[in-house]
C-alpha atoms as a PDB file:
ATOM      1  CA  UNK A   1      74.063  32.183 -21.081  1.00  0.00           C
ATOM      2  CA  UNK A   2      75.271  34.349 -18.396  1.00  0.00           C
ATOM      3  CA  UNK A   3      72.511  33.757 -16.100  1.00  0.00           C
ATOM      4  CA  UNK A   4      72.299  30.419 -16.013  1.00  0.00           C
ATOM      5  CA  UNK A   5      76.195  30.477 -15.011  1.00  0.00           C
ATOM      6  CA  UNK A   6      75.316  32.633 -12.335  1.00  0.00           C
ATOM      7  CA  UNK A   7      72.875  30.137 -11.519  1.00  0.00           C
ATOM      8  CA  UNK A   8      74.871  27.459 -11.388  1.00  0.00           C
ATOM      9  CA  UNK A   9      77.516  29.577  -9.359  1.00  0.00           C
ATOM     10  CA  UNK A  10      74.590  30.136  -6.566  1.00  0.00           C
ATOM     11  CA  UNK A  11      73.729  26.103  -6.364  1.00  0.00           C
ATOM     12  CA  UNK A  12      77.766  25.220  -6.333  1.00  0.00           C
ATOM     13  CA  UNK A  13      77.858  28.199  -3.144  1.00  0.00           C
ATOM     14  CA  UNK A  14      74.964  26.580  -1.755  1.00  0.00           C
ATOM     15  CA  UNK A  15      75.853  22.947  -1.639  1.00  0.00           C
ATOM     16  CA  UNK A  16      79.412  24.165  -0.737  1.00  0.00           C
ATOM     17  CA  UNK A  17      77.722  26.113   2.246  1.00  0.00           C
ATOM     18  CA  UNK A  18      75.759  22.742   3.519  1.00  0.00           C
ATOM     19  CA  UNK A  19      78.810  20.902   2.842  1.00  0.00           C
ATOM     20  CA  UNK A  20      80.621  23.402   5.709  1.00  0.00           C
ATOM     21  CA  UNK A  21      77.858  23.576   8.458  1.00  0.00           C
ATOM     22  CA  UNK A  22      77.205  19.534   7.751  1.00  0.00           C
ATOM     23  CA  UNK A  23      81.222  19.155   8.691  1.00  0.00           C
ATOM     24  CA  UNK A  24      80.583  21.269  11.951  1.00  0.00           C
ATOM     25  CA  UNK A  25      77.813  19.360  13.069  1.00  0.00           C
ATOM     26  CA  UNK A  26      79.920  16.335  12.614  1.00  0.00           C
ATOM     27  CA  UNK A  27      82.744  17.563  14.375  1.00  0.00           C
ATOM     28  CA  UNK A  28      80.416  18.380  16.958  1.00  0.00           C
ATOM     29  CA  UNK A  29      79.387  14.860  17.609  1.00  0.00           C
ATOM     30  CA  UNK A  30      82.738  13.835  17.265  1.00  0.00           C
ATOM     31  CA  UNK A  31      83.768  15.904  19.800  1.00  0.00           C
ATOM     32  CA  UNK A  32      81.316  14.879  21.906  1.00  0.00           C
ATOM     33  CA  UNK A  33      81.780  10.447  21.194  1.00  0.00           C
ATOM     34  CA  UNK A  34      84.307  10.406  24.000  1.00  0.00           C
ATOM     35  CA  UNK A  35      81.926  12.149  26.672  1.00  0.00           C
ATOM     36  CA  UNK A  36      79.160   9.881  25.394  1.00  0.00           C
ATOM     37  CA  UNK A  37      81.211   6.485  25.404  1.00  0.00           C
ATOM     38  CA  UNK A  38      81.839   7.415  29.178  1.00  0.00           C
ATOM     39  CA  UNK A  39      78.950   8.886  30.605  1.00  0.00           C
ATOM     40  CA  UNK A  40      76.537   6.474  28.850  1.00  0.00           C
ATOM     41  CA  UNK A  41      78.350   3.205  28.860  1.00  0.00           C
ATOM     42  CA  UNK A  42      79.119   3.957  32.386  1.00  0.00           C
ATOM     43  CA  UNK A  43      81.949   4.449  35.006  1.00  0.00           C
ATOM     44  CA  UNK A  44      82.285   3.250  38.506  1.00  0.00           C
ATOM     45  CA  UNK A  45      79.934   0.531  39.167  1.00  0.00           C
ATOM     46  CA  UNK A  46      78.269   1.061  35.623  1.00  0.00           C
ATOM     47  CA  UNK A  47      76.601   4.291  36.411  1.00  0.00           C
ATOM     48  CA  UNK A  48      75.756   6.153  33.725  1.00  0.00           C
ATOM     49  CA  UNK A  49      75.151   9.704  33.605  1.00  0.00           C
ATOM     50  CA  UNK A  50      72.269  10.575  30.511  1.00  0.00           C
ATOM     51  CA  UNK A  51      72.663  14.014  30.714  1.00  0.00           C
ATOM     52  CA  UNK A  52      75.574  13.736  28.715  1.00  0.00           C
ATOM     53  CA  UNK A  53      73.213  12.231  26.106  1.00  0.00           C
ATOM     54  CA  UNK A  54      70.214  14.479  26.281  1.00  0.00           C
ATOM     55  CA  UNK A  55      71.965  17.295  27.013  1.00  0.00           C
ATOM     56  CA  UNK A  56      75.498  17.090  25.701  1.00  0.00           C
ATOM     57  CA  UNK A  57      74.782  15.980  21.903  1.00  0.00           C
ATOM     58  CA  UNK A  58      72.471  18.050  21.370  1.00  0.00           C
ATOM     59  CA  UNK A  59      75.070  20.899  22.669  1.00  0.00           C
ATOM     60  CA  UNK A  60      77.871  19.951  20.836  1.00  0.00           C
ATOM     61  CA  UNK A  61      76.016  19.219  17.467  1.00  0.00           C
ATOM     62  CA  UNK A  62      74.337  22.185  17.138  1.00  0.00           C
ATOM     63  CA  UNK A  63      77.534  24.192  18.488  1.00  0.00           C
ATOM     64  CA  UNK A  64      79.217  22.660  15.675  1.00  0.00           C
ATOM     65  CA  UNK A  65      76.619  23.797  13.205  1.00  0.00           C
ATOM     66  CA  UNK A  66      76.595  27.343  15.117  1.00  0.00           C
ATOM     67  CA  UNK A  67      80.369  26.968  14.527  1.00  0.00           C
ATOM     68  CA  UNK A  68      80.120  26.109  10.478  1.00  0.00           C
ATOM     69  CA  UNK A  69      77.324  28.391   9.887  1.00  0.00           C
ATOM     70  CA  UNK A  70      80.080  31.165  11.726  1.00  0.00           C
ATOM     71  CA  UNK A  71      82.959  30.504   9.117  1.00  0.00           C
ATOM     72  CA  UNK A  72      81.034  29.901   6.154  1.00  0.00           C
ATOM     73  CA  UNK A  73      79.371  33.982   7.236  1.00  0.00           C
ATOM     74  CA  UNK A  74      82.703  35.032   7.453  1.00  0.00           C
ATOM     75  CA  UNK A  75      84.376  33.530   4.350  1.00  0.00           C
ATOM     76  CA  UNK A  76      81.382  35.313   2.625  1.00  0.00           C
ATOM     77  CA  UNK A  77      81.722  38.457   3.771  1.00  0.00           C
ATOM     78  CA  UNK A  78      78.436  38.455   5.969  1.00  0.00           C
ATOM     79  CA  UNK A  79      79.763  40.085   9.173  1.00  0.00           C
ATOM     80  CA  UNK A  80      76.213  40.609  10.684  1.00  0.00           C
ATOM     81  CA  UNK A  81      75.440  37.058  10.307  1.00  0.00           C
ATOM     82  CA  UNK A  82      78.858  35.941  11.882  1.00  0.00           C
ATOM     83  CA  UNK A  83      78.505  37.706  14.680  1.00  0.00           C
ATOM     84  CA  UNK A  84      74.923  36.680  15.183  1.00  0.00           C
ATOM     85  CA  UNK A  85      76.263  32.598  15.001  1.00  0.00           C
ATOM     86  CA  UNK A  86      79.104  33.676  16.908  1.00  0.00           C
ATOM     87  CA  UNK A  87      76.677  35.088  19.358  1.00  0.00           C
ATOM     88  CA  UNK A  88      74.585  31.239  19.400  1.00  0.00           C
ATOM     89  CA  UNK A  89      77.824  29.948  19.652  1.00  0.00           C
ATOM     90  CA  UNK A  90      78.521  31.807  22.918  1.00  0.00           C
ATOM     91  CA  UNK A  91      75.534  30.796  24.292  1.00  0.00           C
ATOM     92  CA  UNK A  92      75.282  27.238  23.740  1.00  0.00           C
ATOM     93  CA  UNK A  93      79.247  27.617  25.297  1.00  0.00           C
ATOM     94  CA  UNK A  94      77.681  28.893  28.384  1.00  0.00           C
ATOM     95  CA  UNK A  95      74.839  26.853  28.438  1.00  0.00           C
ATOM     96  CA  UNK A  96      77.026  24.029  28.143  1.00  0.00           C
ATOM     97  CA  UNK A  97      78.966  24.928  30.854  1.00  0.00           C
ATOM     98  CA  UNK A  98      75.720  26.209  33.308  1.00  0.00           C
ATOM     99  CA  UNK A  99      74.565  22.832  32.976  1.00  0.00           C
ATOM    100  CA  UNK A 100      77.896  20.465  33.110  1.00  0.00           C
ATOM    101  CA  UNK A 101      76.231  18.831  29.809  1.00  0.00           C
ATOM    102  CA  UNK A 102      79.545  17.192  29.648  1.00  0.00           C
ATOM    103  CA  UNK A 103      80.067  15.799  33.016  1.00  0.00           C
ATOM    104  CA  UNK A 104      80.085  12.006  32.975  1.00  0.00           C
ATOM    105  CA  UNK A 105      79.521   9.625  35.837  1.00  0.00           C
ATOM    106  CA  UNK A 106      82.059  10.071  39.073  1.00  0.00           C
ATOM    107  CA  UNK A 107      85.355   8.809  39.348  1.00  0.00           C
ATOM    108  CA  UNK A 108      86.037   5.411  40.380  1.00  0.00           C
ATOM    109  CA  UNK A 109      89.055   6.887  42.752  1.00  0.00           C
ATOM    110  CA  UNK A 110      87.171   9.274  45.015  1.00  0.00           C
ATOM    111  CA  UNK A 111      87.754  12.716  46.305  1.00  0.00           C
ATOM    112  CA  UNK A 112      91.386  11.992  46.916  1.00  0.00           C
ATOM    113  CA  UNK A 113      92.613  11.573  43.543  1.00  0.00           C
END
């Protein structure tokens, strides 16, 4: 009787862990949607910039997974694994920023604005 509790406490923990990186990778792409909208549907003179698309998604979702996989390490107690997501976190951060993933098409106003 007791181990099939435990087993049953391991699948809840389990689907409960998904359930956390799945809502980071969400709020990853919804962090991105406003980038996207503007970069992709395009700016001045309908330019569009895809590097927000093949770059920038990509980024954000799996910063957002990086992100969930981070806090669900923590609330468990695995410090080694944190810091190794906080670590892939970092990284995509920087690649992120190396490459201006987010950087949608140029302003309609000019330099002067």
């Amino acid at each position: 009787m007791e181990n099939r509790r435990e087993t049953v406490h391991e699948a809840v923990r389990g689907v409960a862990g998904c359930l956390v990186v799945a809502a980071g990778g969400a709020a990853g792409m919804l962090a991105w949607a406003p980038y996207g909208r503007r970069g992709i549907f395009g700016g001045f003179e309908g330019e569009s910039e895809w590097n927000v698309l093949l770059l920038g998604l990509p980024v954000m979702t799996l910063g957002g997974l990086a992100a969930g996989a981070a806090l669900l390490a923590l609330v468990q107690g695995k410090w080694r694994r944190s810091l190794g997501a906080a670590a892939l976190l970092a990284a995509l951060a920087g690649f992120g920023v190396a490459f201006d993933v987010l950087q949608g098409p140029p302003s309609s106003c000019g330099p002067d604005c």
